[in-house]
C-alpha atoms as a PDB file:
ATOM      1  CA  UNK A   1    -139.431 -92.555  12.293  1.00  0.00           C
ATOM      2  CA  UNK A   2    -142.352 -90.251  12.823  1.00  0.00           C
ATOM      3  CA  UNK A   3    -144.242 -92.565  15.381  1.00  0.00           C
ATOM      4  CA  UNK A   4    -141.009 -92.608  17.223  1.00  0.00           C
ATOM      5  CA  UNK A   5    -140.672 -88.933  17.266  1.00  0.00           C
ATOM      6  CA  UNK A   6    -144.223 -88.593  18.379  1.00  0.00           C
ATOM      7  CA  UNK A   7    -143.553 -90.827  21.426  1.00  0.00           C
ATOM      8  CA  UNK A   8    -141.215 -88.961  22.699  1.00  0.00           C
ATOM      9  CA  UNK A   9    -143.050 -85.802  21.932  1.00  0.00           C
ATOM     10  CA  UNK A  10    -145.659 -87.241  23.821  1.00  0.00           C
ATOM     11  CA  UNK A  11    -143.313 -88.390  26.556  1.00  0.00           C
ATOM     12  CA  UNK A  12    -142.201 -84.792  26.467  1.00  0.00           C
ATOM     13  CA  UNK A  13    -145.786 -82.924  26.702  1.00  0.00           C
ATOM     14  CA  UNK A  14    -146.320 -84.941  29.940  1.00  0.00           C
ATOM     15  CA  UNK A  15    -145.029 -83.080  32.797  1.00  0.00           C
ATOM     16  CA  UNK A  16    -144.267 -85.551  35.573  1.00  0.00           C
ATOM     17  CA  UNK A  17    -142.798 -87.886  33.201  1.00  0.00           C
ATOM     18  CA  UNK A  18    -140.911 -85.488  31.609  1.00  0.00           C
ATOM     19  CA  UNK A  19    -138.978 -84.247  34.640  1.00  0.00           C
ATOM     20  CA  UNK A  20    -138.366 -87.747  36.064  1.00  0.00           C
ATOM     21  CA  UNK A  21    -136.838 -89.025  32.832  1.00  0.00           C
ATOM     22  CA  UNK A  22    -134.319 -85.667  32.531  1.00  0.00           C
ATOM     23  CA  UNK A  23    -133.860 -84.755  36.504  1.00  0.00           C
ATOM     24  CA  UNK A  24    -134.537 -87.772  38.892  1.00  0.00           C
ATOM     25  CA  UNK A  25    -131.205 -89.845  37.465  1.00  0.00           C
ATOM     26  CA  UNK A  26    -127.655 -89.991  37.886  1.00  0.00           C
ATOM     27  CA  UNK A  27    -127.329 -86.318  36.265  1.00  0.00           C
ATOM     28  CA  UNK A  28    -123.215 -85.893  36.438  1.00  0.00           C
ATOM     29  CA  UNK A  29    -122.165 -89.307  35.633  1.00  0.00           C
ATOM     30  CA  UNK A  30    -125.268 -89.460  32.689  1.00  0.00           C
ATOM     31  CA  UNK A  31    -123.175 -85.961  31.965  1.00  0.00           C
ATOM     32  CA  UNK A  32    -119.414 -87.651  31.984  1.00  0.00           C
ATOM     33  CA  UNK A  33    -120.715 -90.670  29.849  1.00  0.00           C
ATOM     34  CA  UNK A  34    -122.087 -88.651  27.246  1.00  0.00           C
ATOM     35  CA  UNK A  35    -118.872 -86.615  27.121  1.00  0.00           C
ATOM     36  CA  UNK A  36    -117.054 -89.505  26.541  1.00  0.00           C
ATOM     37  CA  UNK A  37    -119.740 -91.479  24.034  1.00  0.00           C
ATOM     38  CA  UNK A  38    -120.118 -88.183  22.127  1.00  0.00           C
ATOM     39  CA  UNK A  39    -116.321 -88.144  20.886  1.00  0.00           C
ATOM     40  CA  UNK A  40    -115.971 -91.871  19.895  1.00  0.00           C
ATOM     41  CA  UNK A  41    -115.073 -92.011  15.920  1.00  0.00           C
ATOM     42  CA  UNK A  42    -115.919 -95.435  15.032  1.00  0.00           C
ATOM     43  CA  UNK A  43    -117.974 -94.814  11.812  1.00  0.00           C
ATOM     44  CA  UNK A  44    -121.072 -97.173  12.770  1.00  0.00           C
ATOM     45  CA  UNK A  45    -121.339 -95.474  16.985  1.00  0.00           C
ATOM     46  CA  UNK A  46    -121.382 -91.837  15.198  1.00  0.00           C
ATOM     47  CA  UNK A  47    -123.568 -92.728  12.143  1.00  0.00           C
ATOM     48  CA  UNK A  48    -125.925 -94.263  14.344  1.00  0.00           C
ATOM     49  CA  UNK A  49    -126.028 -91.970  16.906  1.00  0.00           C
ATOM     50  CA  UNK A  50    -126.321 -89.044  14.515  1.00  0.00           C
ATOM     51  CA  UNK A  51    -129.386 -90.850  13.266  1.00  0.00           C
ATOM     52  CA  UNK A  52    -131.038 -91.412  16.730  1.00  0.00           C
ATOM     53  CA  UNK A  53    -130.788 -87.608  17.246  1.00  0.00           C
ATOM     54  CA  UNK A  54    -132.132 -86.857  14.032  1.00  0.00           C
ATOM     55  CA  UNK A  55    -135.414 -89.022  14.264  1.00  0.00           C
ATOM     56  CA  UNK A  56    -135.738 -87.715  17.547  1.00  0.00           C
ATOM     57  CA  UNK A  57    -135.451 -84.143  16.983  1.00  0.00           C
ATOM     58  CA  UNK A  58    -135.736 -81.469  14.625  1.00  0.00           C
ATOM     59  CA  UNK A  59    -131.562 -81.423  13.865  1.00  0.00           C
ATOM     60  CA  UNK A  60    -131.165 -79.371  10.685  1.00  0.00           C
ATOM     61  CA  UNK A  61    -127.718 -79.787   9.169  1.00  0.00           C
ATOM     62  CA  UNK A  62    -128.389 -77.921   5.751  1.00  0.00           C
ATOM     63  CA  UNK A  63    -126.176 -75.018   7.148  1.00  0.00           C
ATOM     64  CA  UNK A  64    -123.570 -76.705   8.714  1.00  0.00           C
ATOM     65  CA  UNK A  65    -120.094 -75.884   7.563  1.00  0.00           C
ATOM     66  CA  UNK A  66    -119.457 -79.430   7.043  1.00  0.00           C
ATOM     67  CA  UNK A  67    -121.255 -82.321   5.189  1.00  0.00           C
ATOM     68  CA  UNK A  68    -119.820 -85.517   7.130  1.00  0.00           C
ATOM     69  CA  UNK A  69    -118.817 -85.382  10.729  1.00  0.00           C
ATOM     70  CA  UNK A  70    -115.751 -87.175  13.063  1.00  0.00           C
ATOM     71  CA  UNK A  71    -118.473 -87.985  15.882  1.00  0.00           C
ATOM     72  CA  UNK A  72    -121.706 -86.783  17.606  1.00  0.00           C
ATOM     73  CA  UNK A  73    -119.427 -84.217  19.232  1.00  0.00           C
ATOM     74  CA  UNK A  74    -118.247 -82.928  15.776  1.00  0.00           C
ATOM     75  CA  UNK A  75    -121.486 -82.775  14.957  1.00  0.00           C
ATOM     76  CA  UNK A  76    -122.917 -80.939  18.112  1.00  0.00           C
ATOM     77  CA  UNK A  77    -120.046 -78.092  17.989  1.00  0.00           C
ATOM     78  CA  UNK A  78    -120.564 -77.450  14.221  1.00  0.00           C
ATOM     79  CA  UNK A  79    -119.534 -74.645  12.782  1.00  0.00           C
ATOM     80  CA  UNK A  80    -122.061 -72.861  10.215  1.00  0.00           C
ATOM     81  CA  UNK A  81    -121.708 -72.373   6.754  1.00  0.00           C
ATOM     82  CA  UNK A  82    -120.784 -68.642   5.590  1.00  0.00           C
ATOM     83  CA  UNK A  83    -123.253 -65.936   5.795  1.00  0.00           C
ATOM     84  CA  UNK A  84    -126.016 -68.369   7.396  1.00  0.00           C
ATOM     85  CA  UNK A  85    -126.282 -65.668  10.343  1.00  0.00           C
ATOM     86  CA  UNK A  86    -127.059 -61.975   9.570  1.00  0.00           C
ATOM     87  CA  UNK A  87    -125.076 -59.600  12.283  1.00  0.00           C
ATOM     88  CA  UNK A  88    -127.262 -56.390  12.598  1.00  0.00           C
ATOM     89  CA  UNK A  89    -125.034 -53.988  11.660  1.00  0.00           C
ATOM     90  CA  UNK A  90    -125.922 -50.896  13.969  1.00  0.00           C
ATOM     91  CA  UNK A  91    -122.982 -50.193  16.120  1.00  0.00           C
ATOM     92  CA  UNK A  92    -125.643 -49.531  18.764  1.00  0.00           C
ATOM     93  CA  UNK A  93    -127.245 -52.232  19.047  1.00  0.00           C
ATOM     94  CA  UNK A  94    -126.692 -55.328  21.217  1.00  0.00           C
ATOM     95  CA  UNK A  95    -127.084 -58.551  19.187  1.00  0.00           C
ATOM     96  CA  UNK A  96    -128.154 -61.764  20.489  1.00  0.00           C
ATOM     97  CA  UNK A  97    -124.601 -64.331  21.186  1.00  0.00           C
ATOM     98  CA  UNK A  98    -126.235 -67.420  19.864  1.00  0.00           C
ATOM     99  CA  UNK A  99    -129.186 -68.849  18.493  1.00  0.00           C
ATOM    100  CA  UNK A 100    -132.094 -70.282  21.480  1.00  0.00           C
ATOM    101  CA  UNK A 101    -135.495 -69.366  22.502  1.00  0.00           C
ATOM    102  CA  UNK A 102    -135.946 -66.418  24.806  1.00  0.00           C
ATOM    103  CA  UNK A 103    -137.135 -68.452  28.762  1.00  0.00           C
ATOM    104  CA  UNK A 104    -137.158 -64.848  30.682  1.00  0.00           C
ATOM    105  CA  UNK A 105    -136.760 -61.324  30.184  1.00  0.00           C
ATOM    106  CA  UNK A 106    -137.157 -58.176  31.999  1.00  0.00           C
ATOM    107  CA  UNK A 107    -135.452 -55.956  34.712  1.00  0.00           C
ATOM    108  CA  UNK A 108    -133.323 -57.128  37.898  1.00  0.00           C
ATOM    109  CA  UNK A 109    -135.209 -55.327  41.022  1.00  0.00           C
ATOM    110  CA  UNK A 110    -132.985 -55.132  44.056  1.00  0.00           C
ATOM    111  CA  UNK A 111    -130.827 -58.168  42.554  1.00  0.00           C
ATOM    112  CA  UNK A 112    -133.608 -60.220  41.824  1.00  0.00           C
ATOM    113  CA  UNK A 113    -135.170 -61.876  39.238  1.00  0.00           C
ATOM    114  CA  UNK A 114    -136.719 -65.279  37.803  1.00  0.00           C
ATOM    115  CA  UNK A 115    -135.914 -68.132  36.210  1.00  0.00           C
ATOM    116  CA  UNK A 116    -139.771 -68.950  35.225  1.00  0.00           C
ATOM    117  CA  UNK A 117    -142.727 -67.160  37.011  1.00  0.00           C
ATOM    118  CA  UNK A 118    -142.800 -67.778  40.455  1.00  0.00           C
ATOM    119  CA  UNK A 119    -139.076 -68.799  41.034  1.00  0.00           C
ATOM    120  CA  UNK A 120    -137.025 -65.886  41.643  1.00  0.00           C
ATOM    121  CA  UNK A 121    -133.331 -65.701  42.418  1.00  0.00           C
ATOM    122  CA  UNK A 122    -130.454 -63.203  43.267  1.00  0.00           C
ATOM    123  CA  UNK A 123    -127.436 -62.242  41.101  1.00  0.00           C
ATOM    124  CA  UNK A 124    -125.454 -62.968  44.376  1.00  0.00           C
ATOM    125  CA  UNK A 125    -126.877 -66.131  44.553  1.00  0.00           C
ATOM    126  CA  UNK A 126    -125.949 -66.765  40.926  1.00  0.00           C
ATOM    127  CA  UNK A 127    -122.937 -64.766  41.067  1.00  0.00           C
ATOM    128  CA  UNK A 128    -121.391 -64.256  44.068  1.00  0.00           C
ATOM    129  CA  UNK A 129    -121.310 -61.383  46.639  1.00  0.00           C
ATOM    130  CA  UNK A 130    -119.069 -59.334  44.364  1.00  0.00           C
ATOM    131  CA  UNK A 131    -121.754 -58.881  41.746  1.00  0.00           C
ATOM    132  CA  UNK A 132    -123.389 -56.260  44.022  1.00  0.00           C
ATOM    133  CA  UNK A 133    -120.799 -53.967  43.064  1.00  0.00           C
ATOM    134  CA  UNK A 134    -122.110 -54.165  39.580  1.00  0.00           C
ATOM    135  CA  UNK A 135    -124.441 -52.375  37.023  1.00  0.00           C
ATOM    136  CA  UNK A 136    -126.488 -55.317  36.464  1.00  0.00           C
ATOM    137  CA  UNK A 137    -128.168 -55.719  40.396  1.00  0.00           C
ATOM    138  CA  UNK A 138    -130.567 -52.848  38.734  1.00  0.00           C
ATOM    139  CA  UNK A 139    -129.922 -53.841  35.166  1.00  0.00           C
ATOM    140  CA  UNK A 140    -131.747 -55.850  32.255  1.00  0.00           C
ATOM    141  CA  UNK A 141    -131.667 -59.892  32.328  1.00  0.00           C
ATOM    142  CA  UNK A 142    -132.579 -62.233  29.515  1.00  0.00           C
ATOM    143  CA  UNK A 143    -132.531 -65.899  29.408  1.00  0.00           C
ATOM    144  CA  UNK A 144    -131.675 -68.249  25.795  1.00  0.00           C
ATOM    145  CA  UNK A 145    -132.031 -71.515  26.110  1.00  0.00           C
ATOM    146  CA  UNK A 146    -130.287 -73.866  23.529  1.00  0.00           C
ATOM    147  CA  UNK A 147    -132.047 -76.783  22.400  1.00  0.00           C
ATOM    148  CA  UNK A 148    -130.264 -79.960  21.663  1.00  0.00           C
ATOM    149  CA  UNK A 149    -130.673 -79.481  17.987  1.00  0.00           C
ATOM    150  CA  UNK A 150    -129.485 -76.311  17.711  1.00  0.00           C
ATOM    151  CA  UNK A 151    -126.374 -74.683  16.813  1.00  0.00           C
ATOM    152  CA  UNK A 152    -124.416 -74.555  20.250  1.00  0.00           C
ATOM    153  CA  UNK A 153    -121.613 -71.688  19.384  1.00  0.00           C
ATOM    154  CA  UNK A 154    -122.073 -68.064  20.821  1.00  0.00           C
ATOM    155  CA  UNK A 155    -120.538 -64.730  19.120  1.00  0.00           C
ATOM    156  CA  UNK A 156    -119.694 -61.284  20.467  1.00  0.00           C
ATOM    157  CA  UNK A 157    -122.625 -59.216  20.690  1.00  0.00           C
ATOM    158  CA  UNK A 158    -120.593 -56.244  20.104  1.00  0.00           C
ATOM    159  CA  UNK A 159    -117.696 -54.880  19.418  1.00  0.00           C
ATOM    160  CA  UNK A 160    -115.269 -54.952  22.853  1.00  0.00           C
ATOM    161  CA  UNK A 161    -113.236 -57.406  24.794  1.00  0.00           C
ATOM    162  CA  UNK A 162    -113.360 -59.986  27.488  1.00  0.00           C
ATOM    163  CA  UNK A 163    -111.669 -59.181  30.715  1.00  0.00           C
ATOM    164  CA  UNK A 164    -112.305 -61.801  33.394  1.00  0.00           C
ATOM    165  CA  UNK A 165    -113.606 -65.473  33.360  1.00  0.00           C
ATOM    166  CA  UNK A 166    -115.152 -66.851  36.876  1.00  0.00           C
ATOM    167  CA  UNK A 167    -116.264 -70.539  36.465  1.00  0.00           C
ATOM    168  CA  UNK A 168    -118.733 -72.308  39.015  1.00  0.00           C
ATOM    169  CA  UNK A 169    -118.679 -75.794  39.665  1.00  0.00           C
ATOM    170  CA  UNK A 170    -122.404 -77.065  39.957  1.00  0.00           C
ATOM    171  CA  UNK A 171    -124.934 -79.882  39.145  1.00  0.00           C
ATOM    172  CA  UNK A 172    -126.283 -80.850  35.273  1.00  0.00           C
ATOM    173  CA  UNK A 173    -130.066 -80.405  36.222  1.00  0.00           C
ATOM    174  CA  UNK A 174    -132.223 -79.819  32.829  1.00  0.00           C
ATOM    175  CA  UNK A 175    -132.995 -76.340  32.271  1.00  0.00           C
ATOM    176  CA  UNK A 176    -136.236 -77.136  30.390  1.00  0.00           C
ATOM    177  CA  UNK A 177    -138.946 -75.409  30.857  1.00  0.00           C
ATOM    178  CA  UNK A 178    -140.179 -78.222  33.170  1.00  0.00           C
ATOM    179  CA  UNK A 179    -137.090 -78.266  35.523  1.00  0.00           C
ATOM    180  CA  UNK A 180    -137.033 -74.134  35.829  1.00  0.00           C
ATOM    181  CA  UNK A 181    -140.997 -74.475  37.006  1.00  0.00           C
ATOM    182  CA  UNK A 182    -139.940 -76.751  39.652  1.00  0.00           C
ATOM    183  CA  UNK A 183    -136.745 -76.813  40.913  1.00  0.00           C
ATOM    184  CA  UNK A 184    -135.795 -73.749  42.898  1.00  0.00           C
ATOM    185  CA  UNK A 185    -132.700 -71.558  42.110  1.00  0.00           C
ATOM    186  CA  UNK A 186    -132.049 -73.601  39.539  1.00  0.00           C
ATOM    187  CA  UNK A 187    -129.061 -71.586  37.257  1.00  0.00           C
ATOM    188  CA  UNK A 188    -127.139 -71.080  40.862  1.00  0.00           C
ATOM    189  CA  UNK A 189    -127.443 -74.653  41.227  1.00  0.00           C
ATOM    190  CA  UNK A 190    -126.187 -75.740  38.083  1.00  0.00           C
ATOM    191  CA  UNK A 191    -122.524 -75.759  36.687  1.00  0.00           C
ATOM    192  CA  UNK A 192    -122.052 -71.885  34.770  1.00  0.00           C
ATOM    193  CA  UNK A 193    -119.285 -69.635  33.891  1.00  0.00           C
ATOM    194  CA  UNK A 194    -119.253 -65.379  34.150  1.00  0.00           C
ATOM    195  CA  UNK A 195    -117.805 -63.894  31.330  1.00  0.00           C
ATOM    196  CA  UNK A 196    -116.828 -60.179  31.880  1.00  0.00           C
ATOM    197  CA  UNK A 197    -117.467 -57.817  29.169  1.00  0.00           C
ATOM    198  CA  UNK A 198    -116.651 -54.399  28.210  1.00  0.00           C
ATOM    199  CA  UNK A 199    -118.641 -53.355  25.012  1.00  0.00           C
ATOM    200  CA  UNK A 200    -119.354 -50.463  22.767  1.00  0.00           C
ATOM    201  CA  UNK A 201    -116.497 -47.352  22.334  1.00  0.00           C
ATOM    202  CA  UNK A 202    -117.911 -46.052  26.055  1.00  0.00           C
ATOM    203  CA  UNK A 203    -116.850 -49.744  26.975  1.00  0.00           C
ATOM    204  CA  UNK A 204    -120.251 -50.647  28.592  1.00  0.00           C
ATOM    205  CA  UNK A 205    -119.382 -53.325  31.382  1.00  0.00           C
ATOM    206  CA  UNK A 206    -122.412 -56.441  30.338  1.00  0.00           C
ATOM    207  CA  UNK A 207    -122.039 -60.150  31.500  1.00  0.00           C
ATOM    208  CA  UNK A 208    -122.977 -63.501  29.570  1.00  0.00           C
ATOM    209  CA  UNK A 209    -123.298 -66.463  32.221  1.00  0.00           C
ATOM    210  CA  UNK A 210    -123.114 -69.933  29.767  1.00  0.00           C
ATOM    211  CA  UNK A 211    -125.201 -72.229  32.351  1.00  0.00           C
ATOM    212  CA  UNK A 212    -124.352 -76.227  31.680  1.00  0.00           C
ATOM    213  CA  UNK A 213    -126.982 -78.836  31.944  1.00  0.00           C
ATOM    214  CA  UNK A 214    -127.807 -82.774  31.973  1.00  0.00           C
ATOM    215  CA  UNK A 215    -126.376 -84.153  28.948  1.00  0.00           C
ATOM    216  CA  UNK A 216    -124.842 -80.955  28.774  1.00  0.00           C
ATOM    217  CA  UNK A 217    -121.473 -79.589  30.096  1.00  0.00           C
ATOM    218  CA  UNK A 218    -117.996 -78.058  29.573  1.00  0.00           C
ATOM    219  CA  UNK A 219    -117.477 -74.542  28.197  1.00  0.00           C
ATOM    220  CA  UNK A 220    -115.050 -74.251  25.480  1.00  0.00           C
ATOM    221  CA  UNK A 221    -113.532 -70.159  25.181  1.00  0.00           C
ATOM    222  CA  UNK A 222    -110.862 -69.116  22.591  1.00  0.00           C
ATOM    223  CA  UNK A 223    -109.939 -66.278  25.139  1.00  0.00           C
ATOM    224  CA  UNK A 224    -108.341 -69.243  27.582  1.00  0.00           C
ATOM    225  CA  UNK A 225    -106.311 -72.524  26.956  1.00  0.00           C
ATOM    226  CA  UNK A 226    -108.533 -74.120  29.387  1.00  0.00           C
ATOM    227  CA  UNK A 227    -111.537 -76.573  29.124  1.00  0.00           C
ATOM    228  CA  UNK A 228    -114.374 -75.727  31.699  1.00  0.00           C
ATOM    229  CA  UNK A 229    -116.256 -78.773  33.113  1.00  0.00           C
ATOM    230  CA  UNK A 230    -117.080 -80.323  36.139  1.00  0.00           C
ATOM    231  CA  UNK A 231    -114.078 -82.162  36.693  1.00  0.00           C
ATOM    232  CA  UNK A 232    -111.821 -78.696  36.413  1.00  0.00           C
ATOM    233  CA  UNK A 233    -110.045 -78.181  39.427  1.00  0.00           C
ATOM    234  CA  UNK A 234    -107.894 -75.248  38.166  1.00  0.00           C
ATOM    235  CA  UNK A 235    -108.534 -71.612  39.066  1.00  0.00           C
ATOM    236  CA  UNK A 236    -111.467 -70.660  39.461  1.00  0.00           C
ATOM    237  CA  UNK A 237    -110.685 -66.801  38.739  1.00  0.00           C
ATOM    238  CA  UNK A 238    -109.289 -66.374  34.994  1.00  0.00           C
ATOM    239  CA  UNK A 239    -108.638 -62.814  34.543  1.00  0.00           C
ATOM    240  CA  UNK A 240    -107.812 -62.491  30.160  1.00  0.00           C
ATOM    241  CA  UNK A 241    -107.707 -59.832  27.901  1.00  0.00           C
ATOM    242  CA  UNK A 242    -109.520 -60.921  24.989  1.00  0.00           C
ATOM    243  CA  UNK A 243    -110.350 -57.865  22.005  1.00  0.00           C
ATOM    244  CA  UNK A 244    -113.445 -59.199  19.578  1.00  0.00           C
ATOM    245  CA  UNK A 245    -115.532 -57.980  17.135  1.00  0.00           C
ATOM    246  CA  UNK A 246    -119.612 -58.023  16.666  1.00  0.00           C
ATOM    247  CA  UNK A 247    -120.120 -61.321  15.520  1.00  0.00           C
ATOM    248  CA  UNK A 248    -116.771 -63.188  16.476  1.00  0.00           C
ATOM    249  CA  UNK A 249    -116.752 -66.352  17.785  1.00  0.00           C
ATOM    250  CA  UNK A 250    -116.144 -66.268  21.445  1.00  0.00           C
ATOM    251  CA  UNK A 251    -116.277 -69.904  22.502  1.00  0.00           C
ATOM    252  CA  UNK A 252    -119.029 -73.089  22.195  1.00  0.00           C
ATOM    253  CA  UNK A 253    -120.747 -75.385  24.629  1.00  0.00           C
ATOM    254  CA  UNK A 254    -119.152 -78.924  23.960  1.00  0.00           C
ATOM    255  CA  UNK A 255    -123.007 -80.134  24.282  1.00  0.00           C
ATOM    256  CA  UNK A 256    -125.112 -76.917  25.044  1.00  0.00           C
ATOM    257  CA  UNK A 257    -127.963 -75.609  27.294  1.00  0.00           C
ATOM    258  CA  UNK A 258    -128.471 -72.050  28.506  1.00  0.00           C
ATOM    259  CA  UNK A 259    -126.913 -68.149  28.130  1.00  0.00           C
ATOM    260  CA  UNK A 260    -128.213 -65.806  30.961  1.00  0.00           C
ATOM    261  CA  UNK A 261    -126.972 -62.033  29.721  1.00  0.00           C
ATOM    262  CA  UNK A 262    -127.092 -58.756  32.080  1.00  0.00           C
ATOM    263  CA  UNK A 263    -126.740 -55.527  30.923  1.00  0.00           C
ATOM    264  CA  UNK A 264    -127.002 -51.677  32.525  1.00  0.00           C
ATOM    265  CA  UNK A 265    -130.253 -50.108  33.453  1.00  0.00           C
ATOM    266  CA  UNK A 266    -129.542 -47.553  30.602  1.00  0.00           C
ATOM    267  CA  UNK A 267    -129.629 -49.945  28.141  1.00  0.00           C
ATOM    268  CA  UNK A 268    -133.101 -50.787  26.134  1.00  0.00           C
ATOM    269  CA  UNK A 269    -135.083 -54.384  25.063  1.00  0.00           C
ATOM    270  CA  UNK A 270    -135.622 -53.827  21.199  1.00  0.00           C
ATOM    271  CA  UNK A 271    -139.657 -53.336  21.110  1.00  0.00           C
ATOM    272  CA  UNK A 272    -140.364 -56.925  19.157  1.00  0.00           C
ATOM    273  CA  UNK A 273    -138.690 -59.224  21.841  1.00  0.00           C
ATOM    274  CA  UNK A 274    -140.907 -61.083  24.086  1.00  0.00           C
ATOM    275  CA  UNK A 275    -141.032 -64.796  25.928  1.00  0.00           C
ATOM    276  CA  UNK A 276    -141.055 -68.114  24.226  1.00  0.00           C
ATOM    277  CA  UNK A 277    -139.878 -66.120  21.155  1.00  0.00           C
ATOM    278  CA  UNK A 278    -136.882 -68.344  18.920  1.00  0.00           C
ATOM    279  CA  UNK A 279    -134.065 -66.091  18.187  1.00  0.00           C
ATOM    280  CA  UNK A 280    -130.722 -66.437  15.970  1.00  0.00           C
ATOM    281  CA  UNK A 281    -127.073 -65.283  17.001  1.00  0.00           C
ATOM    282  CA  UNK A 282    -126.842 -61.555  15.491  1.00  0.00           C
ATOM    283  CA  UNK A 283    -130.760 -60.810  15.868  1.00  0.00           C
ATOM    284  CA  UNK A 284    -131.140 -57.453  17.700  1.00  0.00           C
ATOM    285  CA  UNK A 285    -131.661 -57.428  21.770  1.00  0.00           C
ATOM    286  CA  UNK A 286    -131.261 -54.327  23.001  1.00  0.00           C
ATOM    287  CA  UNK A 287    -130.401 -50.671  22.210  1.00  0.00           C
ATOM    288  CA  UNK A 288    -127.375 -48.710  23.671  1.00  0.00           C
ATOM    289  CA  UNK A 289    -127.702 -46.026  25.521  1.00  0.00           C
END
C-alpha cells in the first residue's frame, strides 16, 4: 500500500507529469463520470473505491460523523463528528469557512490580484463588471484550497446572512498548485459560484467564491433548493435571504476544490496567517474593523 502511495507521490512531485495526468484530458466528462461513479451503492464499487482513495491519500475518517458510508459520495460530503472543529468565539473575528491550505493571500490593488506569483487576475474578470461597485476591488483576498481528502463542507464565518447567489458556468481545470503556476486566469476559467454576505451587527458586505475543479464539481447550499453544476441551466442570478450563525453549515462541495474569500480594506489578516499554511473551518482569519 505504501509503494503504491509513493508512486503516485512521486508521479505527483514531477511537474510535467503531474499537470498532463490532471489537465491535458477530457476534464468535464472525467467530471460527469465521477459524479455519477461517486453515488453508486453497490457495497463492493464503494468499499473498493473507498479503499483506492485511502491507499492513495492521507483520508482520515476518525472524525467523521459516521462509521460506514452509502457510497464514495457519502463519504466525500461527510459530516464531522461533534465538537471536532473549535469556532473562535470572538464576535470580531472572521473565522476560516472550511478546512484547506492557504494558496494566496494579501490585498486586491486596483482589482487585481494572483492566483500564484506571477499570474494575476481581476475581480471583474472573476466576477463580473458589477463587482467594481464593491468593497472588495481595494479589499483583502485569500485563497483555501481543499484537498481530496479533506473534509469538503464550509460554515459561516460569522454571524449574518446570505443575500444573493450568482453561479458561473466554467471548465473543471485542477487548481493544484501545478495548474495555478501555469494556466492563466485560472479561477475565472473554471466553474464557481458568488455568495453575497452581510456579516457582523454593522452587516459588513464580504464574498466567498466556491471555485469547482477536475474531479470536482457541483455546489450544494441549504440557502437554495437548487444543485449548482455544470449542467444547470437555471438562473443564473439567485437572490435569497438566508440568516446564519458563526459556525453554521452553509452548504458542501459534492466533491470539493477551492474557496476564494474577499473582504473590506478595513478589515485585518490575523498576524500568524501566511502561504502554504493548513487551516481548519473556525480557525481565525481576520479581525473586524
Amino acid at each position: 500500500m505504501m509503494t503504491i502511495r509513493r508512486l503516485f507521490q512521486k508521479i505527483g512531485a514531477n511537474e510535467d507529469l503531474n499537470f498532463l495526468l490532471t489537465n491535458r484530458v477530457p476534464r468535464i466528462t472525467l467530471t460527469h463520470f465521477m459524479g455519477w461513479f461517486s453515488k453508486i451503492r453497490h457495497p463492493w464499487v464503494k468499499n473498493t473505491a473507498i479503499s483506492t482513495w485511502k491507499m492513495l491519500a492521507d483520508l482520515d475518517l476518525s472524525e467523521a460523523k459516521k462509521t460506514s458510508f452509502d457510497s464514495l459520495h457519502d463519504c466525500f460530503i461527510r459530516e464531522l463528528k461533534e465538537g471536532a472543529r473549535t469556532i473562535h468565539p470572538d464576535p470580531q473575528v472572521f473565522t476560516s469557512p472550511c478546512d484547506g491550505i492557504i494558496g494566496a493571500m494579501g490585498r486586491v490593488e486596483d482589482g487585481k490580484l494572483y492566483q500564484a506569483k506571477g499570474f494575476p487576475y481581476t475581480l471583474t474578470d472573476l466576477l463580473g463588471d458589477e463587482v467594481a461597485k464593491t468593497p472588495w476591488v481595494d479589499g483583502l483576498y485569500l485563497t483555501i484550497r481543499i484537498t481530496s481528502s479533506m473534509y469538503h463542507r464550509f460554515h459561516a464565518p460569522l454571524d449574518g446572512r446570505l443575500t444573493h447567489v450568482k453561479y458561473f458556468s466554467g471548465d473543471t481545470w485542477n487548481v493544484n498548485p501545478v495548474a495555478l503556476a501555469r494556466v492563466e486566469k485560472l479561477f475565472c476559467k473554471n466553474e464557481r459560484a458568488l455568495l453575497n454576505l452581510e456579516i457582523g451587527p454593522q452587516a459588513h458586505p464580504v464574498a466567498l467564491v466556491p471555485v469547482a475543479a477536475v474531479l470536482v464539481a457541483s455546489i450544494r447550499l441549504h440557502a437554495i433548493d437548487t444543485l449548482l453544476h455544470t449542467r444547470y441551466k437555471g438562473p443564473n442570478d439567485i437572490p435569497c435571504n438566508a440568516s446564519f450563525k458563526k459556525g453554521e453549515e452553509m452548504g458542501w462541495f459534492e466533491h470539493g476544490s477551492t474557496i476564494l474569500v474577499f473582504v473590506p480594506k478595513s478589515f485585518e489578516f490575523v498576524p500568524e496567517l501566511c502561504t502554504g499554511q493548513g487551516i481548519r473551518m473556525g480557525q481565525a482569519l481576520f479581525k473586524l474593523p
